[in-house]
PDB file of N, CA and C in Angstrom:
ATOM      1  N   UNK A   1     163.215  75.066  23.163  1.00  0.00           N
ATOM      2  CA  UNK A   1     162.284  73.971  22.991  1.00  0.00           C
ATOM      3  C   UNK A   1     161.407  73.788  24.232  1.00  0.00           C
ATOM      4  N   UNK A   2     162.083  74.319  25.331  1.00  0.00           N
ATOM      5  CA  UNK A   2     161.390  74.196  26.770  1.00  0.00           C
ATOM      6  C   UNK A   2     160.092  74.916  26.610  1.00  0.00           C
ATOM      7  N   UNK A   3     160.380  75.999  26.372  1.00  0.00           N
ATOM      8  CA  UNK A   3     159.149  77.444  25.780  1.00  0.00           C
ATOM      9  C   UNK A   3     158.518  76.942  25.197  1.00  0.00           C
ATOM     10  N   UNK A   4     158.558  76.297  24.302  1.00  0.00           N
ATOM     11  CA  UNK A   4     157.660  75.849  23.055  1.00  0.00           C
ATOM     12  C   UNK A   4     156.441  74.671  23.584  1.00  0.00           C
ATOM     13  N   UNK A   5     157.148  73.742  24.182  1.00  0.00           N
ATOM     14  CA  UNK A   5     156.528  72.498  24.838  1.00  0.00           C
ATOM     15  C   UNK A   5     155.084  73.628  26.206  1.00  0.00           C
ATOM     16  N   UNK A   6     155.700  74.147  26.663  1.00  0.00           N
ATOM     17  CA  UNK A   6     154.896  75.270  27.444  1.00  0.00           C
ATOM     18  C   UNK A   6     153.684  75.741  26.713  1.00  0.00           C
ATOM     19  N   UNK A   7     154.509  76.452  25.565  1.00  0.00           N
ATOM     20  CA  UNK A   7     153.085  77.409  24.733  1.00  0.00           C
ATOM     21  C   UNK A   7     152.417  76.281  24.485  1.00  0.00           C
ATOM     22  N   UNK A   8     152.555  74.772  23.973  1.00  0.00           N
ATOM     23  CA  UNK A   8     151.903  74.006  23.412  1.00  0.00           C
ATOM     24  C   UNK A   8     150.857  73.145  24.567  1.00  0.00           C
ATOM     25  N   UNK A   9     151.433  73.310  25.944  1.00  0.00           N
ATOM     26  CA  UNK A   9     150.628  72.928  27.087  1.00  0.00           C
ATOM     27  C   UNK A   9     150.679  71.360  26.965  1.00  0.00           C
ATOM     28  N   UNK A  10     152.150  71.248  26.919  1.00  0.00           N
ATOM     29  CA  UNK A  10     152.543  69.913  27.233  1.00  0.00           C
ATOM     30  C   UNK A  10     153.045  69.539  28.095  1.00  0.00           C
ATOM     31  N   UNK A  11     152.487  67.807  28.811  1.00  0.00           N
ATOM     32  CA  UNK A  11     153.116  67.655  30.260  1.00  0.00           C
ATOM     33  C   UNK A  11     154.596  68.371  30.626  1.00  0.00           C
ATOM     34  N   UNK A  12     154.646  69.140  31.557  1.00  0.00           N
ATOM     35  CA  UNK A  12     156.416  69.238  31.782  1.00  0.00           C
ATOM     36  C   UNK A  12     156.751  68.350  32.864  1.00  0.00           C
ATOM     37  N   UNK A  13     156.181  67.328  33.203  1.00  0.00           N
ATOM     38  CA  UNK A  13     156.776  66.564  34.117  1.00  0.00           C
ATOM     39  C   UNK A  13     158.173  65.898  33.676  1.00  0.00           C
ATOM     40  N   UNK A  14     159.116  65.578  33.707  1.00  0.00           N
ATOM     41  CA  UNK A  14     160.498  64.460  32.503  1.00  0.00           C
ATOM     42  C   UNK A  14     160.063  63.968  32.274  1.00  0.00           C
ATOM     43  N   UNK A  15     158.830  62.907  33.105  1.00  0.00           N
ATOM     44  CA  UNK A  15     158.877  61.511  32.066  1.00  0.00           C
ATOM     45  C   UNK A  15     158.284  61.600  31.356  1.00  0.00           C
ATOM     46  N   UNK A  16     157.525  63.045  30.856  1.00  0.00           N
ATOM     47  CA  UNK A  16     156.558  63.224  30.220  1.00  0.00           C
ATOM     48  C   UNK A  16     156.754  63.651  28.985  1.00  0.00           C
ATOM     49  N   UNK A  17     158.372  64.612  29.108  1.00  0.00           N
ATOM     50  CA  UNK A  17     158.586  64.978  27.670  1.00  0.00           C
ATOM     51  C   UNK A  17     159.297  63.982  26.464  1.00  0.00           C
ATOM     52  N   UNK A  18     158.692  64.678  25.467  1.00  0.00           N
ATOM     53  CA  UNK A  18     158.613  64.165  24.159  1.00  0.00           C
ATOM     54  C   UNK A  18     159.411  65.319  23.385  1.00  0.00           C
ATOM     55  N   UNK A  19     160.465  65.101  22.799  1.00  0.00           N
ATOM     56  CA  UNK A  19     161.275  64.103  22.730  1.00  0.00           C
ATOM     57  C   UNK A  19     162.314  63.554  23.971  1.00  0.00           C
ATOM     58  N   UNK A  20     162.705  62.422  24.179  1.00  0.00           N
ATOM     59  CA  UNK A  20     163.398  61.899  25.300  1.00  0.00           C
ATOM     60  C   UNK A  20     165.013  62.850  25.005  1.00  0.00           C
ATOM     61  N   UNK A  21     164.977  63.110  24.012  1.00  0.00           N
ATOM     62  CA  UNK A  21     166.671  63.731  23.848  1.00  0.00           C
ATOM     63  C   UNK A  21     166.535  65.265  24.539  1.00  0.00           C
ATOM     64  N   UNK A  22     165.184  65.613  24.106  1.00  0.00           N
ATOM     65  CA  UNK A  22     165.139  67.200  24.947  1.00  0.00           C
ATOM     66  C   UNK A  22     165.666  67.137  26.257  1.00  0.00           C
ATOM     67  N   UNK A  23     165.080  66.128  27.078  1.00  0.00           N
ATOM     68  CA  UNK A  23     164.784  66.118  28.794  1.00  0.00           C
ATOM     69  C   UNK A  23     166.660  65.321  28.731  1.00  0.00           C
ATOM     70  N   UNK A  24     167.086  64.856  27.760  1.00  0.00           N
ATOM     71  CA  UNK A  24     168.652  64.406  28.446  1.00  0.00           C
ATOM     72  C   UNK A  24     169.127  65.654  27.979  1.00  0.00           C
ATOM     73  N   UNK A  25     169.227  66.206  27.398  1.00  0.00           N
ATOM     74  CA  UNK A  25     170.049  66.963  26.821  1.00  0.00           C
ATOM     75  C   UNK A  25     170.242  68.528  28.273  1.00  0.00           C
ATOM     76  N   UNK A  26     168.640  68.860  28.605  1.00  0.00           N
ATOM     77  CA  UNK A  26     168.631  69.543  29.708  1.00  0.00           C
ATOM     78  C   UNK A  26     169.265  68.776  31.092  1.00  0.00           C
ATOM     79  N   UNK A  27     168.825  68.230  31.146  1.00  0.00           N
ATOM     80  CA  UNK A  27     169.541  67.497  32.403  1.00  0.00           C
ATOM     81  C   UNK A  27     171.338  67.444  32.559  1.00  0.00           C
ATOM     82  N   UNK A  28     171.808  67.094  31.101  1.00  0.00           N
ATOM     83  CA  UNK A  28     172.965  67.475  30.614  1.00  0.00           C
ATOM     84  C   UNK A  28     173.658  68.731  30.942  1.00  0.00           C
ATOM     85  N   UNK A  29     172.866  69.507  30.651  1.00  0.00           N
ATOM     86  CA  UNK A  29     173.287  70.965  30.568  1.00  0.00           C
ATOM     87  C   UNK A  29     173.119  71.920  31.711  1.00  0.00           C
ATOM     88  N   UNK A  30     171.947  71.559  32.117  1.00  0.00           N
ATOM     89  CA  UNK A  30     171.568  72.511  33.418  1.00  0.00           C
ATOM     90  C   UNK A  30     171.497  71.329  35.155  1.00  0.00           C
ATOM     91  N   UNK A  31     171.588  70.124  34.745  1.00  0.00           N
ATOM     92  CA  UNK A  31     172.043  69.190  35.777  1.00  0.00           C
ATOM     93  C   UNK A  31     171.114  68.473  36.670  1.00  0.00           C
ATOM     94  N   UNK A  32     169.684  69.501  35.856  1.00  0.00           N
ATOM     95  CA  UNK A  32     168.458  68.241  36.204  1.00  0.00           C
ATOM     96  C   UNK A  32     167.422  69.205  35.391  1.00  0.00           C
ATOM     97  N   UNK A  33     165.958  68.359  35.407  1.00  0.00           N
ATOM     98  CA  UNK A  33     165.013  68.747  34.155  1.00  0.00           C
ATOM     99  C   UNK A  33     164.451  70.205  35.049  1.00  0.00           C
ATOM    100  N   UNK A  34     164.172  69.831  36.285  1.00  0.00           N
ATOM    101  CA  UNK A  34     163.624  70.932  36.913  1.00  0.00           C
ATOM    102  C   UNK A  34     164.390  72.515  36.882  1.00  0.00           C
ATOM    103  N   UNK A  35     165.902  71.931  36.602  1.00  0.00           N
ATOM    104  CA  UNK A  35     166.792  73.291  36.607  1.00  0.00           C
ATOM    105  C   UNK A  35     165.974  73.912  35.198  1.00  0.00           C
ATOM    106  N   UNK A  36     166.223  72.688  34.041  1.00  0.00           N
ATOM    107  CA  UNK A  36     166.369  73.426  32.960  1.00  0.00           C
ATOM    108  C   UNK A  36     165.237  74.665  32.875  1.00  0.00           C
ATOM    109  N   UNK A  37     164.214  73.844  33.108  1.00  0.00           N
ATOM    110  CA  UNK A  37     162.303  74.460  33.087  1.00  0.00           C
ATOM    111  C   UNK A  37     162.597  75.952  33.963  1.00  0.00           C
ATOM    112  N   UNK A  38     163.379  76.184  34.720  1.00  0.00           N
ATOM    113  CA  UNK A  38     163.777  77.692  35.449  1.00  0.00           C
ATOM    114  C   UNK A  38     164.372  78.171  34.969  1.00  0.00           C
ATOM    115  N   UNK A  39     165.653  77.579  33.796  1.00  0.00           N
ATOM    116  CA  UNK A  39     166.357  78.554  33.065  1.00  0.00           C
ATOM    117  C   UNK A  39     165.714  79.165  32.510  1.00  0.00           C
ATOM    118  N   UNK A  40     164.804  78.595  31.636  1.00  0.00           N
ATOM    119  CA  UNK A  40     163.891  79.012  30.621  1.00  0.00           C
ATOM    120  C   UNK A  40     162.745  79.771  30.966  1.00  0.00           C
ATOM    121  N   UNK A  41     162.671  79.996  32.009  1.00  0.00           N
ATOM    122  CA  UNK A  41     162.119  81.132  32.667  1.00  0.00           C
ATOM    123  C   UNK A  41     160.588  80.990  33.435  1.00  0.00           C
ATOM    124  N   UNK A  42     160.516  79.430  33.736  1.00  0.00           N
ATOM    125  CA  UNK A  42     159.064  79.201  33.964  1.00  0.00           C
ATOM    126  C   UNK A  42     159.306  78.468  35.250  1.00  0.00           C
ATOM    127  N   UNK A  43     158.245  78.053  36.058  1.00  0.00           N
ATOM    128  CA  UNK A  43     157.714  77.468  37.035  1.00  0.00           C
ATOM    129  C   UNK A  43     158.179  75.830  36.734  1.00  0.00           C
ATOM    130  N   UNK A  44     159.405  75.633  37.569  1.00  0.00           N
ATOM    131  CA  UNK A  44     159.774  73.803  37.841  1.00  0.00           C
ATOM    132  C   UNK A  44     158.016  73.217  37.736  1.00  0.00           C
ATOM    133  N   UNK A  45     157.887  72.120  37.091  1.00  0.00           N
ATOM    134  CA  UNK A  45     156.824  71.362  37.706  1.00  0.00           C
ATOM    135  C   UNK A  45     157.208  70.514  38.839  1.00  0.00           C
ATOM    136  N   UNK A  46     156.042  70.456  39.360  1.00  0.00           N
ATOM    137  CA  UNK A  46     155.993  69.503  40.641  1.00  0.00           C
ATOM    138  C   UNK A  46     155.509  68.272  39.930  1.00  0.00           C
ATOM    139  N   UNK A  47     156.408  67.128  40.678  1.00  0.00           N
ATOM    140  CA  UNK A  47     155.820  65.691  40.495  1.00  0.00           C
ATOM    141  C   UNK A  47     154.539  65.661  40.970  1.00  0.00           C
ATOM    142  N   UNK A  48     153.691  64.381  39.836  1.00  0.00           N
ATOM    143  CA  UNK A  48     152.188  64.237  39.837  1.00  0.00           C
ATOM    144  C   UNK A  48     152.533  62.875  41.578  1.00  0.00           C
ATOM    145  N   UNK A  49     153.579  62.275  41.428  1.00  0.00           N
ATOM    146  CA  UNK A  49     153.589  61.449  42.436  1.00  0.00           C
ATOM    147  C   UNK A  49     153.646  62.312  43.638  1.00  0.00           C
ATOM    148  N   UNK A  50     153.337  61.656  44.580  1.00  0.00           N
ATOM    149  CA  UNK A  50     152.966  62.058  45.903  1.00  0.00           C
ATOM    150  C   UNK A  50     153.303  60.599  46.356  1.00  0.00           C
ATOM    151  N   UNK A  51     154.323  60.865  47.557  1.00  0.00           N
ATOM    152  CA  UNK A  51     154.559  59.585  48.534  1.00  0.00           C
ATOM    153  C   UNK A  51     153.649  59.369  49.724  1.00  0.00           C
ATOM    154  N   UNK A  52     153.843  58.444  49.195  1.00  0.00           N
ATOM    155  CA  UNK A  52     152.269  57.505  50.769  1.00  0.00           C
ATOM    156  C   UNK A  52     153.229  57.992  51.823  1.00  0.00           C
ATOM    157  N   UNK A  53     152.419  57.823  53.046  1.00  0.00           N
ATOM    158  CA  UNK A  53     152.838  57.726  54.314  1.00  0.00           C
ATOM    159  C   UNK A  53     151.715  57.566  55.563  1.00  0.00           C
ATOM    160  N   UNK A  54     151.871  57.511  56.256  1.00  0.00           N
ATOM    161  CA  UNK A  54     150.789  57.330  57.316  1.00  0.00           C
ATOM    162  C   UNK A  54     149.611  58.671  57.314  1.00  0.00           C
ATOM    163  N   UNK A  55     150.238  59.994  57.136  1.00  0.00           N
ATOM    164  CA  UNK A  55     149.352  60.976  57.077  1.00  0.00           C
ATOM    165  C   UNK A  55     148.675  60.974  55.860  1.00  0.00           C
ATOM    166  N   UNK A  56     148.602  60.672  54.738  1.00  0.00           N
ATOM    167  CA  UNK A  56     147.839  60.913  53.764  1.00  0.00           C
ATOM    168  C   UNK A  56     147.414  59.614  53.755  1.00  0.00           C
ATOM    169  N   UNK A  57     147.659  58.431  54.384  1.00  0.00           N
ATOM    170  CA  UNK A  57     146.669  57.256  53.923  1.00  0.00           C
ATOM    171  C   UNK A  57     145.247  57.684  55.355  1.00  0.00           C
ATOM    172  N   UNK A  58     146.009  58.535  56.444  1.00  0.00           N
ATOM    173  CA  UNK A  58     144.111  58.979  56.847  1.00  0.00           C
ATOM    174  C   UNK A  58     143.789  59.677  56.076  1.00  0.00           C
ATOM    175  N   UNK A  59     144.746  60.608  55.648  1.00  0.00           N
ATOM    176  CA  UNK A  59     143.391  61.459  54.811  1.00  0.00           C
ATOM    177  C   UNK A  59     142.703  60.691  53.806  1.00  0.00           C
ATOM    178  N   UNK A  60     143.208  59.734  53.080  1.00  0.00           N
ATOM    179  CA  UNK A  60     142.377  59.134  52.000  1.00  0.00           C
ATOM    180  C   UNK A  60     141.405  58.325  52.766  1.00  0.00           C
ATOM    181  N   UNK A  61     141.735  57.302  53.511  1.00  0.00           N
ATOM    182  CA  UNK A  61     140.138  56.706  54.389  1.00  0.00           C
ATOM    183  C   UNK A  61     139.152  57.395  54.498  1.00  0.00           C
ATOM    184  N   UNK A  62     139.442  58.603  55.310  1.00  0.00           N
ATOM    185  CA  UNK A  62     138.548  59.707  56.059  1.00  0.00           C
ATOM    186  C   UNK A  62     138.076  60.477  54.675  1.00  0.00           C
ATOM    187  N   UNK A  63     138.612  60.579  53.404  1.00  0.00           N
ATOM    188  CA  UNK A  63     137.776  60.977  52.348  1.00  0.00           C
ATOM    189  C   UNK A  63     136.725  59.952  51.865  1.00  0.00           C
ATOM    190  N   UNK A  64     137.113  58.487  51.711  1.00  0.00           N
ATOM    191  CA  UNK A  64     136.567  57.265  51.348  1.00  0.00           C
ATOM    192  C   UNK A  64     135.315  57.750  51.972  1.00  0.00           C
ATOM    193  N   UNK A  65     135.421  57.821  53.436  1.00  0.00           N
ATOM    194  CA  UNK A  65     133.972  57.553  54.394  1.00  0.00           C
ATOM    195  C   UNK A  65     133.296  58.954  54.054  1.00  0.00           C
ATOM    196  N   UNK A  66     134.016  59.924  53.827  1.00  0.00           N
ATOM    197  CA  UNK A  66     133.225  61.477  53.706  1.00  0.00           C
ATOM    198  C   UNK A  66     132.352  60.936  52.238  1.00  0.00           C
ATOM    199  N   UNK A  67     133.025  60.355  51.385  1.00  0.00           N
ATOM    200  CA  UNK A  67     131.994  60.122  50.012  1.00  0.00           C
ATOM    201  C   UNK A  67     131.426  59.067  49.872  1.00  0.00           C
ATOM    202  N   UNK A  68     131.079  58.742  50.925  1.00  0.00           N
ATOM    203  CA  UNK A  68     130.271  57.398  50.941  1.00  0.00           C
ATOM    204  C   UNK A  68     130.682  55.940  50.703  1.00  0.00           C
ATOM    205  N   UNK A  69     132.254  55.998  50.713  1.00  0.00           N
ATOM    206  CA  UNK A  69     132.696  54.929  49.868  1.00  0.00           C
ATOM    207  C   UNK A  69     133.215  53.684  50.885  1.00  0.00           C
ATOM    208  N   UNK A  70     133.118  52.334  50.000  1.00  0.00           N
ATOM    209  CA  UNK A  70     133.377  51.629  51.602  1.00  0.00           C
ATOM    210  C   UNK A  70     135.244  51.803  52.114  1.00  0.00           C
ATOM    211  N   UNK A  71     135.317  51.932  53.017  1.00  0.00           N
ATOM    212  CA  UNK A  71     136.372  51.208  53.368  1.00  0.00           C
ATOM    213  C   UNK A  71     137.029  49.875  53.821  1.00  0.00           C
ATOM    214  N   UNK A  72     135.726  48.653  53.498  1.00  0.00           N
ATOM    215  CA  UNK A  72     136.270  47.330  53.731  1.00  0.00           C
ATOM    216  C   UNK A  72     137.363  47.337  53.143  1.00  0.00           C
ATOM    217  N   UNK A  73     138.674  46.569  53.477  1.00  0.00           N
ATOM    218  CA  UNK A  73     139.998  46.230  53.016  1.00  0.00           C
ATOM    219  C   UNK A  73     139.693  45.612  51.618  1.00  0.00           C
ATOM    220  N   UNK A  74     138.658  44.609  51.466  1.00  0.00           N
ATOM    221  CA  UNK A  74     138.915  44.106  49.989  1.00  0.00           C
ATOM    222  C   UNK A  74     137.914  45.102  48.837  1.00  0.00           C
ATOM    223  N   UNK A  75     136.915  45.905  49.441  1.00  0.00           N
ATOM    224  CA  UNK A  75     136.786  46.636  48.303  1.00  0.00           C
ATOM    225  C   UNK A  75     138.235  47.739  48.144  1.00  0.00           C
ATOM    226  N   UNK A  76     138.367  48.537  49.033  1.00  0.00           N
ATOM    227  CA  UNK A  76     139.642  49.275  48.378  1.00  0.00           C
ATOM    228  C   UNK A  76     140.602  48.275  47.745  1.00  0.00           C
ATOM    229  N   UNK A  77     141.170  47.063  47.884  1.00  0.00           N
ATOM    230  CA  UNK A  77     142.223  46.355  47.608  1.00  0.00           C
ATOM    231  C   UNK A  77     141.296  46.427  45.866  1.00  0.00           C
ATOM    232  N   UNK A  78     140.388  45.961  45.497  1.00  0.00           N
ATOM    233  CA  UNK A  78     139.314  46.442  44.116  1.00  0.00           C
ATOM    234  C   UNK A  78     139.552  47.602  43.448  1.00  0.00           C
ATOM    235  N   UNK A  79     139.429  48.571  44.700  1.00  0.00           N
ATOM    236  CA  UNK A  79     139.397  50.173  43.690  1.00  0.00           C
ATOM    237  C   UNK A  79     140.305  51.020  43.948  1.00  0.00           C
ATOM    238  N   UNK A  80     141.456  50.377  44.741  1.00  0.00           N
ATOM    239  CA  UNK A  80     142.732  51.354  44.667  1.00  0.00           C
ATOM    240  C   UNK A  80     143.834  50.685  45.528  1.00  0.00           C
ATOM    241  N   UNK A  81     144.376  50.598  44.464  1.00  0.00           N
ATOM    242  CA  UNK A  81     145.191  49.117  44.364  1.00  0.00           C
ATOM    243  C   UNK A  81     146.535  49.853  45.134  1.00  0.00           C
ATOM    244  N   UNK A  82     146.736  51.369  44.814  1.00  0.00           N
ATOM    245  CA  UNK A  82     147.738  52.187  45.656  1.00  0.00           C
ATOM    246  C   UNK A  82     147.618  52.767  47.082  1.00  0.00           C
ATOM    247  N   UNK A  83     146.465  52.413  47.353  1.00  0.00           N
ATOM    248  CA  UNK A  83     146.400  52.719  48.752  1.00  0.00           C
ATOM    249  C   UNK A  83     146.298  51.587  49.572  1.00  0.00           C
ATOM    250  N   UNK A  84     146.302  50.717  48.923  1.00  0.00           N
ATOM    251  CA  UNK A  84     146.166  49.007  49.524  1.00  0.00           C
ATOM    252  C   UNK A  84     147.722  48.878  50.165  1.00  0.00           C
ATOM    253  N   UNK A  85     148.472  49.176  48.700  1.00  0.00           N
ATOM    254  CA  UNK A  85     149.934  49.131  49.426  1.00  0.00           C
ATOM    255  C   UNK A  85     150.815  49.884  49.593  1.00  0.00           C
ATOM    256  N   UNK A  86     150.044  51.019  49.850  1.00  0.00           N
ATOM    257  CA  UNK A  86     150.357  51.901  50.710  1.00  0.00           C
ATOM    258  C   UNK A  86     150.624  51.499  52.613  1.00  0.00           C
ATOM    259  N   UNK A  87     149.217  50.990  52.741  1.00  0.00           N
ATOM    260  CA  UNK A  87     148.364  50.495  53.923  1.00  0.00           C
ATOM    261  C   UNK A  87     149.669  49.293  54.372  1.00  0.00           C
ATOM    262  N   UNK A  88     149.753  48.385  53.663  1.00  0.00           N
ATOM    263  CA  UNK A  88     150.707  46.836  53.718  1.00  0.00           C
ATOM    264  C   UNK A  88     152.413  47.855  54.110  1.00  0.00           C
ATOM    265  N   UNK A  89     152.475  48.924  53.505  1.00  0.00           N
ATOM    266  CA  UNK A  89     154.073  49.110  53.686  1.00  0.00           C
ATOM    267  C   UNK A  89     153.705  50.237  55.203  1.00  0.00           C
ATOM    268  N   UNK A  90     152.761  50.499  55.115  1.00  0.00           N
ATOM    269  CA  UNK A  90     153.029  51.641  56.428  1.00  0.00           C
ATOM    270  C   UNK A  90     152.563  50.774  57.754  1.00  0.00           C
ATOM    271  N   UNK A  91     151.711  50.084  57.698  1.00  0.00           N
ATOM    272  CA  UNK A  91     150.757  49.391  59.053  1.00  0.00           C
ATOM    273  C   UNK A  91     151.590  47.944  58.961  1.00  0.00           C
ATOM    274  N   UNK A  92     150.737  47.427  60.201  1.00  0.00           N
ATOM    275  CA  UNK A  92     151.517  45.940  60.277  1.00  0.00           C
ATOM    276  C   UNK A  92     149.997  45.400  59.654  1.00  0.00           C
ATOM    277  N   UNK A  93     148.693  46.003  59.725  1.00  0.00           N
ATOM    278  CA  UNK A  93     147.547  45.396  59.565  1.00  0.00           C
ATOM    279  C   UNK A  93     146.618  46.325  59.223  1.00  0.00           C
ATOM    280  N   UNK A  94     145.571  45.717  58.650  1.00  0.00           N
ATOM    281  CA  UNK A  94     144.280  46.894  58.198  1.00  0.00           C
ATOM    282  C   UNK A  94     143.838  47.913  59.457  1.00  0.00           C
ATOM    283  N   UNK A  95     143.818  46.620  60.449  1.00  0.00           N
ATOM    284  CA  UNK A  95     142.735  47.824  61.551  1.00  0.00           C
ATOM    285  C   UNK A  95     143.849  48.718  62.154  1.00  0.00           C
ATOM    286  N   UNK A  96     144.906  48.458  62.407  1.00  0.00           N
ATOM    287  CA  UNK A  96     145.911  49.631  62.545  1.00  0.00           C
ATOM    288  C   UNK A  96     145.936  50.762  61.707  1.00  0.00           C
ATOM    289  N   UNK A  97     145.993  50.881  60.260  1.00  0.00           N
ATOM    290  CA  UNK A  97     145.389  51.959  59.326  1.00  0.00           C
ATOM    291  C   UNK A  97     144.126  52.806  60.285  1.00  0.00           C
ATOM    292  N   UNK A  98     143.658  51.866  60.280  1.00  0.00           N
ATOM    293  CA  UNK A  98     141.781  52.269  60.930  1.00  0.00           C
ATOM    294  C   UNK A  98     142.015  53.362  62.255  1.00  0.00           C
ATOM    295  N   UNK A  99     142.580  52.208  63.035  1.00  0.00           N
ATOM    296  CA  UNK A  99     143.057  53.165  64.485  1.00  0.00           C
ATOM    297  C   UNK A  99     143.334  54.471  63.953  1.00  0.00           C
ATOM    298  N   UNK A 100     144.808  54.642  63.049  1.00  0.00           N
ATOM    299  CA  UNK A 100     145.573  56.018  62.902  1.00  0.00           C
ATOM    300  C   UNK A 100     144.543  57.077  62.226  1.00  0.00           C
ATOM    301  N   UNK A 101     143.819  56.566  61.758  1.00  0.00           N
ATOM    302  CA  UNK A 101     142.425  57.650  61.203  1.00  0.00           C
ATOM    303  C   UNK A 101     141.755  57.659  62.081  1.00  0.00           C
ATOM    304  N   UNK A 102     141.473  57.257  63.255  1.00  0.00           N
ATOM    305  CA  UNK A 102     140.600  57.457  64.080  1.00  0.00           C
ATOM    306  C   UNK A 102     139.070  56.643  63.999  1.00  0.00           C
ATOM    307  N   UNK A 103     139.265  55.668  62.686  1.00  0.00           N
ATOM    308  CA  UNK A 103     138.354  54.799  62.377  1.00  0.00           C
ATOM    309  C   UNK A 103     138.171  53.613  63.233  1.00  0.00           C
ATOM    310  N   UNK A 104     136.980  53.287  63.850  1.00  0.00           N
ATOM    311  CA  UNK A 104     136.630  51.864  64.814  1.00  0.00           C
ATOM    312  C   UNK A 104     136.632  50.913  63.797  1.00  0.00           C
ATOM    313  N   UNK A 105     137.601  49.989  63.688  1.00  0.00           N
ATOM    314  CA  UNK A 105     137.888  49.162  62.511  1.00  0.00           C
ATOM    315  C   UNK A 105     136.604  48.244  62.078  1.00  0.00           C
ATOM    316  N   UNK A 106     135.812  47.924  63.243  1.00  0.00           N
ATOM    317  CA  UNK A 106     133.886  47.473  62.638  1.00  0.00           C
ATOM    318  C   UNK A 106     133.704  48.588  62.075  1.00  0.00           C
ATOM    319  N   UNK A 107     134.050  49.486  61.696  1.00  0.00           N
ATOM    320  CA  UNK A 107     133.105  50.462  60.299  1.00  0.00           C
ATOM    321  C   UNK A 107     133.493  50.129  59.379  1.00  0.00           C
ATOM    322  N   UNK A 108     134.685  49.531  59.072  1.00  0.00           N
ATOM    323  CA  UNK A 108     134.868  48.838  57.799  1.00  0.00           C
ATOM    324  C   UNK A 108     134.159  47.769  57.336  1.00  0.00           C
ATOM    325  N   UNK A 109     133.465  46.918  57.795  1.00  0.00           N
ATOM    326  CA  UNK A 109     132.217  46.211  57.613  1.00  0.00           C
ATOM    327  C   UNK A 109     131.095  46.697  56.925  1.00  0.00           C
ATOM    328  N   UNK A 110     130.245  47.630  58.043  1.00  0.00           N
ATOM    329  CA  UNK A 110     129.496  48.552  57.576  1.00  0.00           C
ATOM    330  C   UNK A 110     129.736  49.025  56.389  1.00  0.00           C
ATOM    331  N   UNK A 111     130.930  49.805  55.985  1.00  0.00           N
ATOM    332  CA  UNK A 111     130.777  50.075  54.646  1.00  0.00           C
ATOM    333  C   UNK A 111     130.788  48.971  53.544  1.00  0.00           C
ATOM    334  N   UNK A 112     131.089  48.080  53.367  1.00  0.00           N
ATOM    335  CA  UNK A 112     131.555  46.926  52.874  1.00  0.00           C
ATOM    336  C   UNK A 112     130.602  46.907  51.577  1.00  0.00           C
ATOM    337  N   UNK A 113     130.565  46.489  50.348  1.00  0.00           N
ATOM    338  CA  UNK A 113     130.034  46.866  49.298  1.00  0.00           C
ATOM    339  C   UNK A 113     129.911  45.560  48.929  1.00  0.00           C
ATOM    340  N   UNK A 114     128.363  45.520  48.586  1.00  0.00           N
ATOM    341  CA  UNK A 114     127.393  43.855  47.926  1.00  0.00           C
ATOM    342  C   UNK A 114     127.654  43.941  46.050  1.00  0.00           C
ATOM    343  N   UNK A 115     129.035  43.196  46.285  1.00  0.00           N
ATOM    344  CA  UNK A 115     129.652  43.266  44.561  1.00  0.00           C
ATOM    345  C   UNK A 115     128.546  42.361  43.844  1.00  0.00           C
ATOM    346  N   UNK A 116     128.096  42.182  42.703  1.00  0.00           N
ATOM    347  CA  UNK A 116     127.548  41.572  42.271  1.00  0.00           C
ATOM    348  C   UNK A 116     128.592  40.293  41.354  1.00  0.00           C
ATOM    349  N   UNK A 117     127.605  39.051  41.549  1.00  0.00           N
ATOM    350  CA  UNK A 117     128.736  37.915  40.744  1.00  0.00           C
ATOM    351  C   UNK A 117     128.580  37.981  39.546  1.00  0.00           C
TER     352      UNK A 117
END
């Protein structure tokens, strides 16, 4: 059934498969979903999650500013609600984020975006 879900180019992430008895039943048998997906002769998927941490919340700022995007604290807290608290669990404060990217925390101003009411 593992094969099949494959040929059909369906998520193989666990939480993804359909039916829920497939992904217990492997887990059952081979002692986790990632084993099973190798019995069966294919490539484990990698989780779509990715854990925050201090190094990838610069890289996401430092992409923000590469695409033009603001980095004021309350527009991101607007348009990405996971890097907001990301930011709250890794920093004690916004401009500390700023520092560890190498960002002068007045550029977050500058970018700052005129929302309309």
């Amino acid at each position: 059934m593992i094969l099949e879900c494959a040929v059909k180019r369906q998520p193989m992430l666990s939480s993804k498969i359909r039916p829920v008895s497939l992904r217990n039943a492997a887990i059952k048998t081979f002692g986790s979903w990632a084993e099973a997906v190798r019995a069966a002769g294919l490539e484990a998927p990698t989780s779509e999650y990715q854990k925050w941490n201090k190094e990838r919340i610069k890289k996401e700022l430092l992409a923000r500013l590469k695409a033009g995007k603001s980095i004021y604290p309350h527009d991101i807290c607007k348009e990405n609600r996971r890097l907001r608290s990301a930011i709250s669990r890794c920093f004690d404060n916004w401009a500390d984020s700023f520092l560890y990217a190498g960002i002068c925390p007045g550029m977050a101003e500058k970018t700052r975006k005129k929302w309309e009411d």
